[in-house]
Protein backbone atom coordinates (compact mmCIF):
# COMPACT_ATOMS: atom_id res chain seq x y z
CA UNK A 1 -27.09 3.49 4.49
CA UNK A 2 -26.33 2.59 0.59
CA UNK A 3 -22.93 0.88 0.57
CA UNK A 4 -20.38 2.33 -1.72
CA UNK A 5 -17.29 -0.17 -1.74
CA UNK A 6 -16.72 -0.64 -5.48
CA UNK A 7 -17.13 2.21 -7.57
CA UNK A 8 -19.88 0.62 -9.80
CA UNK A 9 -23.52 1.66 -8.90
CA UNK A 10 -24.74 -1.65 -9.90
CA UNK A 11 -22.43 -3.86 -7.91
CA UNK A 12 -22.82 -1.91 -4.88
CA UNK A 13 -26.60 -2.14 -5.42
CA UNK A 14 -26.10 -6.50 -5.61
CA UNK A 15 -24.21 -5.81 -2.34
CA UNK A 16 -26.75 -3.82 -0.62
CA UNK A 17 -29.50 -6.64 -1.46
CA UNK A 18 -27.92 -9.70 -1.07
CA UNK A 19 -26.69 -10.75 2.21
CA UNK A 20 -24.75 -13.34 0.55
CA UNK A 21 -23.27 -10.83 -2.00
CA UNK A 22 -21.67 -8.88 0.65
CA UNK A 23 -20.48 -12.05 2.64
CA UNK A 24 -18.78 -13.77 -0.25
CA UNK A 25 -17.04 -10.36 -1.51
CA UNK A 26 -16.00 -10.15 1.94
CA UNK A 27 -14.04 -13.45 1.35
CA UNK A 28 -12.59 -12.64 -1.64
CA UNK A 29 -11.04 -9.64 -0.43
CA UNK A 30 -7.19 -10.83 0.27
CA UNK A 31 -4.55 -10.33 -2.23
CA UNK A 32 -6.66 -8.29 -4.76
CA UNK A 33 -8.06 -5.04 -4.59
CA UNK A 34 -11.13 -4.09 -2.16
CA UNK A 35 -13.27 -2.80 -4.69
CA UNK A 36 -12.35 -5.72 -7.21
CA UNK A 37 -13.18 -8.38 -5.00
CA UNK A 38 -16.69 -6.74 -3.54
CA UNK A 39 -17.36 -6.54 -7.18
CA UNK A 40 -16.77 -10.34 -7.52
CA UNK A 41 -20.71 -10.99 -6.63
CA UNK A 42 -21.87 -9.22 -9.19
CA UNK A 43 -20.07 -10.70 -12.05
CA UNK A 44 -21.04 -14.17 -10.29
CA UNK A 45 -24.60 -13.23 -10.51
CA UNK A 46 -24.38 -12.12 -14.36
CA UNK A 47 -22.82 -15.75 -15.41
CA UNK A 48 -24.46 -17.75 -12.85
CA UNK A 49 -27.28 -16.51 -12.61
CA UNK A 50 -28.29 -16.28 -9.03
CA UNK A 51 -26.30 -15.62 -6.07
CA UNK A 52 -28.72 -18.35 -4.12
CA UNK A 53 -26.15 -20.37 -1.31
CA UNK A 54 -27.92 -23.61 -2.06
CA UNK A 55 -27.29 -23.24 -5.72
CA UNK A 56 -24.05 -22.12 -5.82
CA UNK A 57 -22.93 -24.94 -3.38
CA UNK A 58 -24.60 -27.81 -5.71
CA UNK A 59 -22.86 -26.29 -8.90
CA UNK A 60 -20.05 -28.55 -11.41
CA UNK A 61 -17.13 -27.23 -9.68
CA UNK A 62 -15.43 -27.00 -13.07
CA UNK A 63 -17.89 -24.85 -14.79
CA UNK A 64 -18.29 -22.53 -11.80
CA UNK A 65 -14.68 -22.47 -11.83
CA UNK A 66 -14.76 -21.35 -15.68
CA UNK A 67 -17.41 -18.94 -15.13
CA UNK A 68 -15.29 -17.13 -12.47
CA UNK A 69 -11.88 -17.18 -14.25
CA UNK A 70 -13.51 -15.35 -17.23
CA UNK A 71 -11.99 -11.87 -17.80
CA UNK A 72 -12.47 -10.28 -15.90
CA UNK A 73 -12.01 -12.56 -13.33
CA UNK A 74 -13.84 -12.83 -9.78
CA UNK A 75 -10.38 -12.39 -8.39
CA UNK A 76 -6.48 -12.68 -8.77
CA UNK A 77 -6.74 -16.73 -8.38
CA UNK A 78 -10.09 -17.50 -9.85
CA UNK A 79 -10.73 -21.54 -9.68
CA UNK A 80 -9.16 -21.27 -5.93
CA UNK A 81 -11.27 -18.62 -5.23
CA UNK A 82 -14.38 -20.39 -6.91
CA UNK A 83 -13.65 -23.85 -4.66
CA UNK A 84 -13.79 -21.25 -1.67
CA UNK A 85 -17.03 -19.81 -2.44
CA UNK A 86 -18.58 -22.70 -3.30
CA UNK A 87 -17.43 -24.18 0.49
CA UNK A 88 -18.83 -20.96 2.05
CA UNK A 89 -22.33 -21.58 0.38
CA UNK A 90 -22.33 -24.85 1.29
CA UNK A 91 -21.29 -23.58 5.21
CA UNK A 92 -24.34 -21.41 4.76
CA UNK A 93 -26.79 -23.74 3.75
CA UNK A 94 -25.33 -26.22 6.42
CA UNK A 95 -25.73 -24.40 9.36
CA UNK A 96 -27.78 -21.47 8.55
CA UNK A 97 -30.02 -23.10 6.14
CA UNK A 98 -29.32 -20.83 3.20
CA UNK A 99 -29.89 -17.76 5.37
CA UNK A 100 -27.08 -15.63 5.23
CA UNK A 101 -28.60 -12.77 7.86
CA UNK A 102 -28.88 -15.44 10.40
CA UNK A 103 -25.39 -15.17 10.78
CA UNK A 104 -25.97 -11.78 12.32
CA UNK A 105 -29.59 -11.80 13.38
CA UNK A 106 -29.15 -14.86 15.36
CA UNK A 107 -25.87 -14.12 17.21
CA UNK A 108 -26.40 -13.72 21.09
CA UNK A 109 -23.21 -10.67 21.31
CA UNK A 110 -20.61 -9.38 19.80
CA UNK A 111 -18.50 -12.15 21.01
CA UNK A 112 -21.01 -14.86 19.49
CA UNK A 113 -20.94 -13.03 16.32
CA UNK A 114 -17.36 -12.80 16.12
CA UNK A 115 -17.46 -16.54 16.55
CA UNK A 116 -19.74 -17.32 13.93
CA UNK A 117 -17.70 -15.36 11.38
CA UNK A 118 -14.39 -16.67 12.13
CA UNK A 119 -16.20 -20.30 11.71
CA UNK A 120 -16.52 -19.64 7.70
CA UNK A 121 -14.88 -20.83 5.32
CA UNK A 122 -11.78 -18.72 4.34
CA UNK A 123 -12.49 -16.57 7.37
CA UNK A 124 -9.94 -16.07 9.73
CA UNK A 125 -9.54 -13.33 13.04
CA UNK A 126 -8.56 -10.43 11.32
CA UNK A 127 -11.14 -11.15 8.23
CA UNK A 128 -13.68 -11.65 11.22
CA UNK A 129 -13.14 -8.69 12.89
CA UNK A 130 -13.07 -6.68 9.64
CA UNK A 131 -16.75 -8.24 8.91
CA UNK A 132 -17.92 -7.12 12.26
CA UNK A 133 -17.09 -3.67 12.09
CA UNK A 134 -18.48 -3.64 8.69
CA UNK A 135 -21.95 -4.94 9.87
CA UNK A 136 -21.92 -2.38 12.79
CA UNK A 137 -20.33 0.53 10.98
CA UNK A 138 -23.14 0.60 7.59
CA UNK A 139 -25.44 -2.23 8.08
CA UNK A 140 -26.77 -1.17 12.16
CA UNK A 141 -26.11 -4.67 13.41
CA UNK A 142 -24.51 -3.86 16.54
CA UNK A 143 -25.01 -6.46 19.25
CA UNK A 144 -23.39 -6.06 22.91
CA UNK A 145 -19.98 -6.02 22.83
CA UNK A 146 -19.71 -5.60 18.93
CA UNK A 147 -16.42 -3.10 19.55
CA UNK A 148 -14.86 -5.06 21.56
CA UNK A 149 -15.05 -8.12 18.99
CA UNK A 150 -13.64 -5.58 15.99
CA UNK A 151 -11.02 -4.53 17.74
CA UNK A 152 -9.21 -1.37 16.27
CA UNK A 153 -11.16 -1.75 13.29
CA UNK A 154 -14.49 -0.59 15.22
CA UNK A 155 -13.04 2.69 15.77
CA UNK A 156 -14.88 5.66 14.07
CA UNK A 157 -12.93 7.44 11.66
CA UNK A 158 -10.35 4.92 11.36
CA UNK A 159 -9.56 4.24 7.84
CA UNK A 160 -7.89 0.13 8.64
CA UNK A 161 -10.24 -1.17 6.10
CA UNK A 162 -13.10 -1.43 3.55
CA UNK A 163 -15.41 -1.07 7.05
CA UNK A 164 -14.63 2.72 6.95
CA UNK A 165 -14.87 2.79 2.97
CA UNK A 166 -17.80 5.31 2.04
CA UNK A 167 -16.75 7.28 -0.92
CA UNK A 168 -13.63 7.73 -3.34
CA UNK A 169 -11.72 9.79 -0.64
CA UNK A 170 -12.10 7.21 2.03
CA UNK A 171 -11.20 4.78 -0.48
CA UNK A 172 -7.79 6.15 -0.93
CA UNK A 173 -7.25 7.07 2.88
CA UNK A 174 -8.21 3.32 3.25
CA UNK A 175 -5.52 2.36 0.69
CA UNK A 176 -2.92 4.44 1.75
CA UNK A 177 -3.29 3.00 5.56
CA UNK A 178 -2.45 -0.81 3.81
CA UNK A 179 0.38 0.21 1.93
CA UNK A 180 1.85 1.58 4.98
CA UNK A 181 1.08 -1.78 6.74
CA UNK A 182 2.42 -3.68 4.27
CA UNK A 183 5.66 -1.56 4.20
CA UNK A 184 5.99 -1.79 7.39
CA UNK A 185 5.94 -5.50 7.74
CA UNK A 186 8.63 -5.65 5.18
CA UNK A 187 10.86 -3.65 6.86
CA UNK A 188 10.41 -5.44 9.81
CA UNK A 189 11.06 -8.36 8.07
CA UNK A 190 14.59 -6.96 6.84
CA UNK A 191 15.70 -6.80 10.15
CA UNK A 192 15.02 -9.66 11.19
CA UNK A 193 16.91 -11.37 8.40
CA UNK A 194 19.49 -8.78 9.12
CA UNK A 195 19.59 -10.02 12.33
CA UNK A 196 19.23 -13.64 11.90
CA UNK A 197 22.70 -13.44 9.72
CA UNK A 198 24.40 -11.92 12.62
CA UNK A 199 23.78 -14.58 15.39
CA UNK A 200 24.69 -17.10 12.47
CA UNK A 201 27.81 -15.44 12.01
CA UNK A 202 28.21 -15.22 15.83
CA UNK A 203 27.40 -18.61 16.50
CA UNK A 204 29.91 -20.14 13.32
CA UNK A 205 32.65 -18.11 14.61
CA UNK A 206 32.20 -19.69 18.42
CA UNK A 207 32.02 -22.72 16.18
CA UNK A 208 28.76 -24.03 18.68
CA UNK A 209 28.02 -27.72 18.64
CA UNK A 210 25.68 -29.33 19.68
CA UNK A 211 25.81 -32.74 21.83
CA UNK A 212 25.93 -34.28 18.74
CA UNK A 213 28.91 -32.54 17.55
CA UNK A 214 27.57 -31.06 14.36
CA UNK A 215 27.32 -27.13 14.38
CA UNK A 216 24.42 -25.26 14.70
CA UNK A 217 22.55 -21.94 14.18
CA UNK A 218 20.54 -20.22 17.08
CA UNK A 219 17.20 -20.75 16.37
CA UNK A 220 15.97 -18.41 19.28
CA UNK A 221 17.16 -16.06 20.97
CA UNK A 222 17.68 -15.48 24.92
CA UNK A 223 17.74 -19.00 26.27
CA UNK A 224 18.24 -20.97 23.07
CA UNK A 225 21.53 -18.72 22.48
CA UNK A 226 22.70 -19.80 25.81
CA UNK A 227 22.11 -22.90 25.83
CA UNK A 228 24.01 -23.46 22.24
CA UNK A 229 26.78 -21.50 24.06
CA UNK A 230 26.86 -23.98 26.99
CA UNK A 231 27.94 -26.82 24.59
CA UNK A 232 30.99 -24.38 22.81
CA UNK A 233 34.56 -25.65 23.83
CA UNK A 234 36.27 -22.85 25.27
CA UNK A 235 39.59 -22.48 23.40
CA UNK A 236 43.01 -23.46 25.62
CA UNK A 237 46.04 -21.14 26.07
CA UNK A 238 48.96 -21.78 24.23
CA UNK A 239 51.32 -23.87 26.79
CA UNK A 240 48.61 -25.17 29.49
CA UNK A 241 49.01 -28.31 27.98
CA UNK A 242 52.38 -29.27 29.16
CA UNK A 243 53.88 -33.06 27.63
CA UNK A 244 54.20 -35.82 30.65
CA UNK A 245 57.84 -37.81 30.22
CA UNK A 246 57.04 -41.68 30.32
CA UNK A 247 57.94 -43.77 33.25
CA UNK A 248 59.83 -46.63 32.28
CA UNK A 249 58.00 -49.67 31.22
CA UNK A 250 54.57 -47.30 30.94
CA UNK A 251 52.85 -48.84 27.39
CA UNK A 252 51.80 -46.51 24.94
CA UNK A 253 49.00 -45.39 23.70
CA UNK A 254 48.53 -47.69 21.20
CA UNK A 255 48.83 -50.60 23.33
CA UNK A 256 46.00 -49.72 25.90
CA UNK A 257 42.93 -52.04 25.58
CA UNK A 258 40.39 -50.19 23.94
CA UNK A 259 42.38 -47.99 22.29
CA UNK A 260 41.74 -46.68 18.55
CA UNK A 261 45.23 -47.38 17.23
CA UNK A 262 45.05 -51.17 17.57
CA UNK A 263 44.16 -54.10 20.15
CA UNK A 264 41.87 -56.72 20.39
CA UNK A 265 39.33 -54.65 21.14
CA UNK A 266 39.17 -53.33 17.57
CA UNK A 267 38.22 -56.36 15.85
């Protein structure tokens, strides 16, 4: 099955040939468009000249930085970017000796592969998991267990991410899904700001201290709140306090040992 992530015949065709291609445009996808960043191979191989891990991993990290962070760039953050590619080469000539598709070929399950993925260089679970359904959805590696190890993203039909992308409409159903997310995690996040300002509030107004006596926030709720709570002086009714007549000869205050308003014990 061709892969069609970016639009651009050619770049899909660097994609489809070069198991590195698709790896490292799998790692540039975050905080840039899909189709962008799977392009990001291509234009790597057009000013470096090969897309060969132990190559890339040798290169001056400055001039592989300025050959990505020409317009257009490899991605949003180019030298970044570049630094990280350059690591994942070297990953792959490390411990795979420059064989991408050993990643995959070798892997004993789903599990293992998952594992292997999440070992890379600007890989982490979710980026993992994405990989792994992309293998088993268009390139037919499917090892035991390969489902379980995408997770949600394995399902058919899904549309979570560039794993389901096959043509322009998918693209946009794929698009539409992550604006969603992302809209959803902001609003989320609203509330919870929302509701942070309220316990403040709460907690200032039952002026809490701590044993320390300076006042704090809640920093959790449930127990936390309580426990702040436990160290609030509870205000006294007007009149408990009733004033106790000296007995003749008593001292006062300020004569006690010890006490703050003068003595000895000051000094």
């Amino acid at each position: 099955m061709a892969l069609n992530l970016t639009g651009d015949p050619k770049a899909d065709a660097v994609l489809d040939e070069n198991p590195f291609a698709l790896l490292a445009g799998m790692m540039l996808d975050q905080q840039f468009p899909m189709e962008r960043a799977f392009a990001g191979p291509a234009k790597v191989l057009e000013r470096f000249g090969s897309l060969d891990p132990a190559e890339i991993a040798v290169a001056d990290p400055d001039e592989f930085a300025a050959l990505c962070s020409v317009p257009p760039a490899i991605h949003r953050f180019p030298g970044s970017m570049a630094a990280r590619l350059q690591a994942l080469a070297a990953h792959v000539v490390d411990v795979y000796e420059g064989r991408t598709e050993r990643l995959w070929e070798e892997a004993a399950d789903g599990r293992d592969l998952l594992k292997r993925i999440g070992a890379l260089p600007g890989f982490g679970k979710q980026k993992a998991q994405i990989f792994v359904a992309l293998l088993g959805k268009q390139r037919g590696v499917r090892p035991d267990g390969w489902e379980a190890a995408a997770g949600a993203y394995a399902e058919p039909g899904s549309f979570r991410s560039v794993a389901d992308v096959v043509d322009g409409p998918s693209l946009e159903r794929v698009r539409a899904f992550k604006k969603e997310q992302k809209a959803s995690a902001r609003r989320s996040s609203t509330r919870g700001v929302r509701l942070g300002k309220r316990w403040r509030r709460a907690t200032m107004t039952r002026a809490a201290l701590d044993d320390s006596g300076l006042c704090r926030a809640p920093q959790h709720f449930g127990r936390e709140v309580v426990r702040v709570f436990e160290h609030v002086p509870q205000a006294v009714p007007r009149g408990a306090h009733t004033s106790r007549r000296r007995r003749p000869g008593q001292a006062g205050q300020g004569s006690r040992p010890g006490s703050r308003r003068g003595g000895p014990s000051d000094q």
